[in-house]
N, C-alpha and C. Protein backbone atom coordinates (compact mmCIF):
# COMPACT_ATOMS: atom_id res chain seq x y z
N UNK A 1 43.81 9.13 -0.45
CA UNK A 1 42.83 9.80 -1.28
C UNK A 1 42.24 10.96 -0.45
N UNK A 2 42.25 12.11 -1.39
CA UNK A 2 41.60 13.34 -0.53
C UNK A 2 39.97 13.53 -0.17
N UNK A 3 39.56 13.72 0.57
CA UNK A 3 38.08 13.81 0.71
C UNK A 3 37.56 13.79 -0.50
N UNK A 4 37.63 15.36 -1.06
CA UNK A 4 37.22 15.65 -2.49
C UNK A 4 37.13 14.59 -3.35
N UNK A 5 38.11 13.89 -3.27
CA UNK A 5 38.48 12.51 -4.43
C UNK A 5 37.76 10.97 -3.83
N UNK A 6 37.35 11.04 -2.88
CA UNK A 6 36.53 9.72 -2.20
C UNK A 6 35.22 10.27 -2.38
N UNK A 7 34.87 11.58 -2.06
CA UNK A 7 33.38 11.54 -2.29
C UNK A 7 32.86 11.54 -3.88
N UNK A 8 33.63 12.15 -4.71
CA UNK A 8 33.28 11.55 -5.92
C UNK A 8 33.32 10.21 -6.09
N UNK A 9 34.45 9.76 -5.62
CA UNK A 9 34.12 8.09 -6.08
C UNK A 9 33.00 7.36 -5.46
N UNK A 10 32.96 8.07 -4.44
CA UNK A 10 32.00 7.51 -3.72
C UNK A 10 30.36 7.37 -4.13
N UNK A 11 30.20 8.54 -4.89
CA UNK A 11 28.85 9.24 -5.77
C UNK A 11 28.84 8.00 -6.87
N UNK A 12 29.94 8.12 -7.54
CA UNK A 12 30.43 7.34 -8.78
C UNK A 12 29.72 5.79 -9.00
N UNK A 13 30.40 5.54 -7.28
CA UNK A 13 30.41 3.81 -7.21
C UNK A 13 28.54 3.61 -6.91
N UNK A 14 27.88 4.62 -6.12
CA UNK A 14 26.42 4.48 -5.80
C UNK A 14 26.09 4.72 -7.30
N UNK A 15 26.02 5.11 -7.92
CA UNK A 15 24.98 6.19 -9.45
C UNK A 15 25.38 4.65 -9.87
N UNK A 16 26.72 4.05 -10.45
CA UNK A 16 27.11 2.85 -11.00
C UNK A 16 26.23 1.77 -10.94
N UNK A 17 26.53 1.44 -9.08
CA UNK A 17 25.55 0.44 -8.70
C UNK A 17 24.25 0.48 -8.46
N UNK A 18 23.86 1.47 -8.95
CA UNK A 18 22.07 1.76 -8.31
C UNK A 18 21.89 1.37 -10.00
N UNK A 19 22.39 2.10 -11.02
CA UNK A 19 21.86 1.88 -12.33
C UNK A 19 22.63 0.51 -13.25
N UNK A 20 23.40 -0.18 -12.64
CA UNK A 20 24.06 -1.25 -13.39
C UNK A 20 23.61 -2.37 -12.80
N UNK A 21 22.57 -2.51 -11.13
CA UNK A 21 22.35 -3.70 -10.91
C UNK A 21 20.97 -4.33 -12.00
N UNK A 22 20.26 -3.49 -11.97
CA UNK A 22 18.94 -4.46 -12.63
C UNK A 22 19.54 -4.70 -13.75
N UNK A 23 20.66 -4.32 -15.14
CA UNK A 23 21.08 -5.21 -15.78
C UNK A 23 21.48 -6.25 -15.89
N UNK A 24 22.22 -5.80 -14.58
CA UNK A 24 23.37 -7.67 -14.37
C UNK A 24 22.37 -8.55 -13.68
N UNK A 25 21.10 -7.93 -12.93
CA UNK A 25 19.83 -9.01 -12.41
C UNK A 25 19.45 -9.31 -14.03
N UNK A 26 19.11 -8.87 -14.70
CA UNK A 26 18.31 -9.10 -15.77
C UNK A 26 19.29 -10.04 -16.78
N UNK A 27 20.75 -10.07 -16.65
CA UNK A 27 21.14 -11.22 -17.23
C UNK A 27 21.29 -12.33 -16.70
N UNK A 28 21.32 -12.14 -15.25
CA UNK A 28 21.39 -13.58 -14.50
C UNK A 28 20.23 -13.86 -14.41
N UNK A 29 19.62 -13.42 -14.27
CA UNK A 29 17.66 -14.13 -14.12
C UNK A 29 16.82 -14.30 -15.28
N UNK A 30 16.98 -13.60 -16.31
CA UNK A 30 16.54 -14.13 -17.92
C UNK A 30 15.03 -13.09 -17.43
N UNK A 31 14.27 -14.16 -17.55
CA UNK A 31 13.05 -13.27 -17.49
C UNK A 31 11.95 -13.79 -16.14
N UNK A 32 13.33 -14.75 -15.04
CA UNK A 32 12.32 -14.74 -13.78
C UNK A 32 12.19 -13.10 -12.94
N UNK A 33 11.14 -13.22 -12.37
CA UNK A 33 10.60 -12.16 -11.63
C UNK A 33 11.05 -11.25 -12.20
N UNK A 34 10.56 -11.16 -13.22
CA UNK A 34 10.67 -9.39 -14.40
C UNK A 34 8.98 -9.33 -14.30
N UNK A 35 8.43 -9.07 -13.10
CA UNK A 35 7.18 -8.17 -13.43
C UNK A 35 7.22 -6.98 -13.38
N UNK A 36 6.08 -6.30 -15.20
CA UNK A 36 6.36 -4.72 -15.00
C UNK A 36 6.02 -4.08 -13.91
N UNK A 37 6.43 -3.05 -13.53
CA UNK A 37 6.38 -2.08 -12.77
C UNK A 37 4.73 -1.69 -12.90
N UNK A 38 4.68 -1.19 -14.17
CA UNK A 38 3.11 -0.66 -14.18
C UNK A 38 2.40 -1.30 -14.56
N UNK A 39 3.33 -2.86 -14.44
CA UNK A 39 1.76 -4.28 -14.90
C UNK A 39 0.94 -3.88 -16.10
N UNK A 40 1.81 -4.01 -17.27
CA UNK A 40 1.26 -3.78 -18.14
C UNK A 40 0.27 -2.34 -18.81
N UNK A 41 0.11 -1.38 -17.77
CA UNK A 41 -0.77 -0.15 -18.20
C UNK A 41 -0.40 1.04 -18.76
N UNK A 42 -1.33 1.23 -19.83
CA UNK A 42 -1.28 1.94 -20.73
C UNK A 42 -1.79 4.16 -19.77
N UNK A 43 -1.14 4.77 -20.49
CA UNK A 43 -1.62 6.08 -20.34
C UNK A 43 -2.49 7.06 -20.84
N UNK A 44 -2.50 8.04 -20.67
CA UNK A 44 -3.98 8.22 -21.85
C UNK A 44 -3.70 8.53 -22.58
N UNK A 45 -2.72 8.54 -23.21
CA UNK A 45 -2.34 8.39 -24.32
C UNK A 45 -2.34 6.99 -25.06
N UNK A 46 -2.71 5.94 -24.33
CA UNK A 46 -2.56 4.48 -25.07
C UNK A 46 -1.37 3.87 -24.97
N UNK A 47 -0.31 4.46 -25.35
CA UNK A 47 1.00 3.95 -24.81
C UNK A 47 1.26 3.39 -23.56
N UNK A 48 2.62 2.67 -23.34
CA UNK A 48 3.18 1.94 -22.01
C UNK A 48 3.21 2.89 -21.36
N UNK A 49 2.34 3.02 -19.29
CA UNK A 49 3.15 3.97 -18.93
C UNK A 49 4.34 4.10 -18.60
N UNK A 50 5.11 2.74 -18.66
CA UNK A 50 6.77 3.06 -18.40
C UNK A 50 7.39 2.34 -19.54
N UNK A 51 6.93 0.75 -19.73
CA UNK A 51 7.54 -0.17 -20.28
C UNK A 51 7.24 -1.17 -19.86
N UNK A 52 8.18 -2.91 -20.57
CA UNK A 52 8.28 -3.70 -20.44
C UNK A 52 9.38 -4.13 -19.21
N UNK A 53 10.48 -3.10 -19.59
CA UNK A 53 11.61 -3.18 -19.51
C UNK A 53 12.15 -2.80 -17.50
N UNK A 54 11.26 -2.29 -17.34
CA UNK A 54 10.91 -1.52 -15.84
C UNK A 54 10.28 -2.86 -14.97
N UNK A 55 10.99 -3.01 -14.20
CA UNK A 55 10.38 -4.63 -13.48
C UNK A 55 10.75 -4.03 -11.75
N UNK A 56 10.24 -5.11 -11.33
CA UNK A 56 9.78 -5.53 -10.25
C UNK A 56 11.56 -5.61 -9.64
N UNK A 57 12.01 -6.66 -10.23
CA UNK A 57 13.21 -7.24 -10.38
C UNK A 57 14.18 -5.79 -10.15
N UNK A 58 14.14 -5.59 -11.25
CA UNK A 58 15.20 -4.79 -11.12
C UNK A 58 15.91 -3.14 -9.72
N UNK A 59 14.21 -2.79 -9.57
CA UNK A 59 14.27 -2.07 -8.70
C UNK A 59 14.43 -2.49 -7.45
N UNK A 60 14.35 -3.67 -7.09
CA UNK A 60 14.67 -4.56 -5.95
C UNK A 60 16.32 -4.56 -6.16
N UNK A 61 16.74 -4.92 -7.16
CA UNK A 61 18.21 -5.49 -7.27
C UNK A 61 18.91 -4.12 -6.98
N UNK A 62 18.28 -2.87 -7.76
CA UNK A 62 19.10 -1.65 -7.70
C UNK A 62 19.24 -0.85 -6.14
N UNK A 63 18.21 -1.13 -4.99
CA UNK A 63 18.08 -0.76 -4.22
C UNK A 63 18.77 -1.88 -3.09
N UNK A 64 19.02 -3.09 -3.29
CA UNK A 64 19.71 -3.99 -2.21
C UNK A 64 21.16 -4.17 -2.57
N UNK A 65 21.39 -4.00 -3.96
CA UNK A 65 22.88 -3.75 -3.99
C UNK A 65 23.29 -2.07 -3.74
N UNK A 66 22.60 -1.38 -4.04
CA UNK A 66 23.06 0.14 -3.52
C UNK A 66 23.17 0.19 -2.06
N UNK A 67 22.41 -0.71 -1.48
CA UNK A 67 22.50 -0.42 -0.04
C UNK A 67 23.71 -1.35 0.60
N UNK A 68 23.99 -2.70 -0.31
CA UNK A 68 25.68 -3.26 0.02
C UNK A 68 26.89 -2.17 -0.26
N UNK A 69 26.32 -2.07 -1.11
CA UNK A 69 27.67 -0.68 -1.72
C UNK A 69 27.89 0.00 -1.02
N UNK A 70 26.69 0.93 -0.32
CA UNK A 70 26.69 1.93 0.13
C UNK A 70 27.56 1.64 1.84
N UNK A 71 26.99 0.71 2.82
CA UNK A 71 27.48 -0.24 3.88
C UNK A 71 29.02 -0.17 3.96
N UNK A 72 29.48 -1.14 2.71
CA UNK A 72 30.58 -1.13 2.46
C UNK A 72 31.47 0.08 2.36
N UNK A 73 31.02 1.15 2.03
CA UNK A 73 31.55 2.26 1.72
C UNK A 73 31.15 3.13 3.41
N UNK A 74 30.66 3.03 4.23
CA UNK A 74 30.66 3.17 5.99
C UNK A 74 29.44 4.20 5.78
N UNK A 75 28.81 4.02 4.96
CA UNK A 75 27.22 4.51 5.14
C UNK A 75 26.27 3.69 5.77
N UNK A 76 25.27 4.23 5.96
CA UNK A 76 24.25 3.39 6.72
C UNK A 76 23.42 2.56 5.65
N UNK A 77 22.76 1.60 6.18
CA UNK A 77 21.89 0.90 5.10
C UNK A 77 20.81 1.87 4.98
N UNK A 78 20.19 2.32 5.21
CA UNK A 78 19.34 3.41 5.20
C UNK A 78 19.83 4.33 3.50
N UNK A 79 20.38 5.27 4.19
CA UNK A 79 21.59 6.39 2.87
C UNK A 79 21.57 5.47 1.57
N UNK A 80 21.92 4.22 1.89
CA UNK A 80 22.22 3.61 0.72
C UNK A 80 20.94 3.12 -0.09
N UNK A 81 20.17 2.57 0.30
CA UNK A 81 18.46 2.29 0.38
C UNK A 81 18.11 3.25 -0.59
N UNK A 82 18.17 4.91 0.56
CA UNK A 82 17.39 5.49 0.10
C UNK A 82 18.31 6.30 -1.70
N UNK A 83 19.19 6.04 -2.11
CA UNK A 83 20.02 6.69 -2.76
C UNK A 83 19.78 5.39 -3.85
N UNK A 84 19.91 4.22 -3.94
CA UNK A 84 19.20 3.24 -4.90
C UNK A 84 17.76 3.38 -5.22
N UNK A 85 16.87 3.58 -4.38
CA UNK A 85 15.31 4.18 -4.82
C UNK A 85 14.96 5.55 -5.35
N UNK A 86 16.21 6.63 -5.02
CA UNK A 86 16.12 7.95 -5.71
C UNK A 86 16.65 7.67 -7.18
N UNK A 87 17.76 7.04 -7.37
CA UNK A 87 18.29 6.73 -8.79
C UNK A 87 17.22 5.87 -9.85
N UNK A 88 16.69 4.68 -8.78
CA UNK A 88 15.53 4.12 -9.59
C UNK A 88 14.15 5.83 -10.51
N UNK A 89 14.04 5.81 -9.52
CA UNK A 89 12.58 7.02 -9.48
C UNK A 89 13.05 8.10 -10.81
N UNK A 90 14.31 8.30 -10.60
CA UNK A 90 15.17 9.09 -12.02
C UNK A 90 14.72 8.33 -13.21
N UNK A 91 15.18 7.20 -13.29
CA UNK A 91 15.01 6.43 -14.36
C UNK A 91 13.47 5.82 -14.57
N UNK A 92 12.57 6.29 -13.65
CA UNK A 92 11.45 5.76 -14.22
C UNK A 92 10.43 7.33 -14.93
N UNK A 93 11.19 7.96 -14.41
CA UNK A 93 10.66 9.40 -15.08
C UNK A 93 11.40 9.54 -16.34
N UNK A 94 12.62 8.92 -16.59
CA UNK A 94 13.14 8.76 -18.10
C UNK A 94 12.21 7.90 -18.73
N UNK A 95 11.97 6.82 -18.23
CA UNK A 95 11.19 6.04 -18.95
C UNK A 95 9.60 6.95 -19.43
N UNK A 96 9.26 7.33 -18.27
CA UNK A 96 7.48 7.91 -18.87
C UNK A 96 8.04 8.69 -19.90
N UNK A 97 8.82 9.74 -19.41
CA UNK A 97 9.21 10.81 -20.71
C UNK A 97 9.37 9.79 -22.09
N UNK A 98 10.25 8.93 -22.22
CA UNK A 98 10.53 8.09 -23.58
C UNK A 98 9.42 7.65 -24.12
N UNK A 99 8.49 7.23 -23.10
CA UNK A 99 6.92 6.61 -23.66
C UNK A 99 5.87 7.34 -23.89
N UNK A 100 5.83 8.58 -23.61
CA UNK A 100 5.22 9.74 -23.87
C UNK A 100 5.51 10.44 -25.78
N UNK A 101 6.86 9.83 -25.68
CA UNK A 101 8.09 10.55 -26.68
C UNK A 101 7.67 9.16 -27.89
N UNK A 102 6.38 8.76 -27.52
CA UNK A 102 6.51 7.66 -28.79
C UNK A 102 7.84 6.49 -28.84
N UNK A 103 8.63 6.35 -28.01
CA UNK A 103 10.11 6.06 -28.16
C UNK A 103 9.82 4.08 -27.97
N UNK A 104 10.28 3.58 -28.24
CA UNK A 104 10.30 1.78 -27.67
C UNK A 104 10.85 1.92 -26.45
N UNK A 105 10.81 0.59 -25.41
CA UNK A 105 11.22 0.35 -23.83
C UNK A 105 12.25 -0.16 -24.55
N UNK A 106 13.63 0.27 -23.72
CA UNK A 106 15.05 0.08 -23.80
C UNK A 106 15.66 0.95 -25.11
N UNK A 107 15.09 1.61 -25.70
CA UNK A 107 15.96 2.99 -26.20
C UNK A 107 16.24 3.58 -26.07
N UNK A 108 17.37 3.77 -26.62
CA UNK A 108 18.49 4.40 -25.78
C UNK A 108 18.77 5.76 -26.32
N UNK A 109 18.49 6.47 -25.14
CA UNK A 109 18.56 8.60 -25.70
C UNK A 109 19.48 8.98 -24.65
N UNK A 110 20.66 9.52 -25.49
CA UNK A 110 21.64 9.89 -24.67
C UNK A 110 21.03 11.25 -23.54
N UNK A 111 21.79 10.88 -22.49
CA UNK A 111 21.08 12.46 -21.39
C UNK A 111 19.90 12.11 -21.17
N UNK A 112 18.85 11.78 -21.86
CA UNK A 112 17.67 11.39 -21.38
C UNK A 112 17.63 10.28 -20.41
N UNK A 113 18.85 9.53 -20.60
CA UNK A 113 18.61 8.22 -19.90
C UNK A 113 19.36 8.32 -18.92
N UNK A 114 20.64 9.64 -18.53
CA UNK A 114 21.61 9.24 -17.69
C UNK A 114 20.71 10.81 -16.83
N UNK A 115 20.51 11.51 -17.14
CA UNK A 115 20.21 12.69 -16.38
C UNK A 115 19.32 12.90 -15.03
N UNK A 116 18.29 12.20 -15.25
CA UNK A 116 17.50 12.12 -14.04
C UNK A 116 18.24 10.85 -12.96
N UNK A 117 18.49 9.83 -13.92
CA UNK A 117 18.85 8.86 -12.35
C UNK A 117 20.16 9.25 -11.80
N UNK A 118 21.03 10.34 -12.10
CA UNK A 118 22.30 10.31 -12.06
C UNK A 118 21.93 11.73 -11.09
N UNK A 119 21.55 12.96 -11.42
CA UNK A 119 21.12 13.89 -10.80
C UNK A 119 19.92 14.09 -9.72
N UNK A 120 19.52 13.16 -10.01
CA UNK A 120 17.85 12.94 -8.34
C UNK A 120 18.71 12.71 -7.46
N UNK A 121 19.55 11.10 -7.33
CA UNK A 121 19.76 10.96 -5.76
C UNK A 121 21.20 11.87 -5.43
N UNK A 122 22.08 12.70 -6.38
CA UNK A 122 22.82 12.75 -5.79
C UNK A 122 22.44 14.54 -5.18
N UNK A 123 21.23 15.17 -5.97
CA UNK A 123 21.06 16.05 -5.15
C UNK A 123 20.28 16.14 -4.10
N UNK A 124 19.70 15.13 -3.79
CA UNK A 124 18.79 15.05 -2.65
C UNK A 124 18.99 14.19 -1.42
N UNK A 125 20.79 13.57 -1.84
CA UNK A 125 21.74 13.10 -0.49
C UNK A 125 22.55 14.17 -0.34
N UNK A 126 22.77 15.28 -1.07
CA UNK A 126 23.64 16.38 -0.58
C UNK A 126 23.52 16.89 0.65
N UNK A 127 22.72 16.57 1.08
CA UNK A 127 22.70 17.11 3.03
C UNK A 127 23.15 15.96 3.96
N UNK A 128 23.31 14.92 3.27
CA UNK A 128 23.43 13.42 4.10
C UNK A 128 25.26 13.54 3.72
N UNK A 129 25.63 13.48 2.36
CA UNK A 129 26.83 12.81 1.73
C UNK A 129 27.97 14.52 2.45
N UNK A 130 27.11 15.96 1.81
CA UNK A 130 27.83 16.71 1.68
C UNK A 130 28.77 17.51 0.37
N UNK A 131 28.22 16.77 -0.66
CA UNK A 131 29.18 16.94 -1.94
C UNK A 131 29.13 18.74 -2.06
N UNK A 132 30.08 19.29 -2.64
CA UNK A 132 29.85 20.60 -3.28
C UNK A 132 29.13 20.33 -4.77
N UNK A 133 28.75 21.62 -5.04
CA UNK A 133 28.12 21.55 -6.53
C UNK A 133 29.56 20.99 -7.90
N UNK A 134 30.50 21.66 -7.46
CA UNK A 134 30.89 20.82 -8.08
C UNK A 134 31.53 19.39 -8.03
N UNK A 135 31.86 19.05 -7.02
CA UNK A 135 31.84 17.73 -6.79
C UNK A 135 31.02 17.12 -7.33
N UNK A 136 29.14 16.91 -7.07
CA UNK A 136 28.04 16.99 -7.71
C UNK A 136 28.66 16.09 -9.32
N UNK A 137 28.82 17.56 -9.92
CA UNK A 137 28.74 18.06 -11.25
C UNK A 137 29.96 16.70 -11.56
N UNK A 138 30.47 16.87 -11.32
CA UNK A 138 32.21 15.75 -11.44
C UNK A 138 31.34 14.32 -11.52
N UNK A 139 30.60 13.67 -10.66
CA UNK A 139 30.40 12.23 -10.41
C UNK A 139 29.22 12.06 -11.49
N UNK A 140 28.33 13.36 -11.58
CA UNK A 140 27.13 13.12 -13.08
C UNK A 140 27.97 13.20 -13.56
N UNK A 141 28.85 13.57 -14.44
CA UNK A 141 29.45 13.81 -15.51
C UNK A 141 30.57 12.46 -15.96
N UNK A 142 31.23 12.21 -14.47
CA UNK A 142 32.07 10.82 -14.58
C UNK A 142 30.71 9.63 -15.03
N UNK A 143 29.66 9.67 -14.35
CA UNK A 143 28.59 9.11 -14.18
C UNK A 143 27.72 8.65 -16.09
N UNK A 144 27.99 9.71 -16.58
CA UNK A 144 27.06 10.12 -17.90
C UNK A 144 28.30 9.46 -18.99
N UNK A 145 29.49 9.65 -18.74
CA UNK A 145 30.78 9.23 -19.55
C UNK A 145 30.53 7.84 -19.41
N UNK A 146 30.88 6.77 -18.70
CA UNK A 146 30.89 5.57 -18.18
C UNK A 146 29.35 5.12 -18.89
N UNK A 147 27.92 5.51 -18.59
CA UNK A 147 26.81 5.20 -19.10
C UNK A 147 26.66 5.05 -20.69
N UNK A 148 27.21 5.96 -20.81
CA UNK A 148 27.54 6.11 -22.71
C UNK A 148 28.31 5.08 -23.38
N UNK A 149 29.62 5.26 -22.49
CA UNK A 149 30.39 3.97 -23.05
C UNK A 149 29.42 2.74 -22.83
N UNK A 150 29.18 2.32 -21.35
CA UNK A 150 28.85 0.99 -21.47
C UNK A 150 27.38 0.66 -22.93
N UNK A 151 26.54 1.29 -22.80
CA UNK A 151 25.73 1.84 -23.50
C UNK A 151 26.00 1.05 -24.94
N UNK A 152 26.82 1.65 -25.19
CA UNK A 152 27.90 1.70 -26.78
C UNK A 152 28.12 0.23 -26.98
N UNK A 153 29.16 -0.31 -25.73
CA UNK A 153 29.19 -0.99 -25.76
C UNK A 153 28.52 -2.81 -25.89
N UNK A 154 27.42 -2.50 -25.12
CA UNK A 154 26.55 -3.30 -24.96
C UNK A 154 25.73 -3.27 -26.68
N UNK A 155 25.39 -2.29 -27.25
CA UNK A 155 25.01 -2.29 -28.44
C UNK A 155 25.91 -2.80 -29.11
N UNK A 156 27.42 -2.91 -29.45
CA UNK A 156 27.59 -3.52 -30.86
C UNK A 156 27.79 -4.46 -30.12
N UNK A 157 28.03 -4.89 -28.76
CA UNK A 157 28.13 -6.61 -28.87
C UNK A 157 26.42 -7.61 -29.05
N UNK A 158 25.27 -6.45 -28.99
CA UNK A 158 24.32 -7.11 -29.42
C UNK A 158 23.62 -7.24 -30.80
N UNK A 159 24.92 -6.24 -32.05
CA UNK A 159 24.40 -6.26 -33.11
C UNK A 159 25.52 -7.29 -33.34
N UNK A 160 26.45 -8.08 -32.75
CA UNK A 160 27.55 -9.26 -33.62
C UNK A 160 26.74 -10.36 -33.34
């Protein structure tokens, strides 16, 4: 595999595992240690400021498996750490935006939901990883494809 073609995957496999662990925590754990993030508080607007759906849990899970991933892949635990807490921080600024947006916790807005956690950490490891812009552009985009499907997916197997 050519550089070019490992560091995308490489982007790929972090964005994956930073945003697919608190699901797979959240099906193996049901609803232990799901405390919200913003403990319940409202904004001044009255609304959630993030959600229900934003836990304790999950940002733990997304940041200790990003940092196995990352290990595994001959990064430091550090890189990997910090690249699971940048992807989290994406997705919790999707979330305020959605709750701002009147929207329910766990609705699903295409781009809204893949854009920030997919584009924060991978431009702000670009001095650590090295990607070109388009490289970049390749692993959001592989990144946003894959999110959609699973996405999709996960919906009609929860409307059968």
């Amino acid at each position: 595999m050519d550089v070019e073609s490992w560091l995308i995957t490489t982007l790929l496999l972090l964005l994956v595992t930073a945003n697919g662990a608190p699901v797979v925590a959240s099906s193996l754990l049901g609803k232990r240690w799901a405390w919200p993030l913003d403990n319940n508080s409202r904004f001044i607007d009255q609304r959630p400021l993030l959600g229900a759906s934003k836990t304790l849990r999950g940002l733990v899970a997304a940041i200790v498996a990003t940092t196995i991933v990352a290990v595994l892949l001959g990064m430091t635990w550090f890189d990997g750490a910090y690249f699971g807490l940048l992807a989290m921080l994406g997705d919790l600024c999707s979330s305020f935006i959605k709750r701002r947006l009147g929207l329910p916790s766990s609705r699903s807005v295409p781009l809204l939901d893949q854009l920030p956690e997919s584009v924060l950490p991978v431009w702000m490891m670009q001095s650590v990883l090295g990607p070109t812009v388009i490289e970049m552009l390749a692993a959001v985009g592989a990144f946003i494809m894959i999110d959609l499907l699973f996405t999709r997916l996960l919906n009609l197997k929860s409307a059968c």
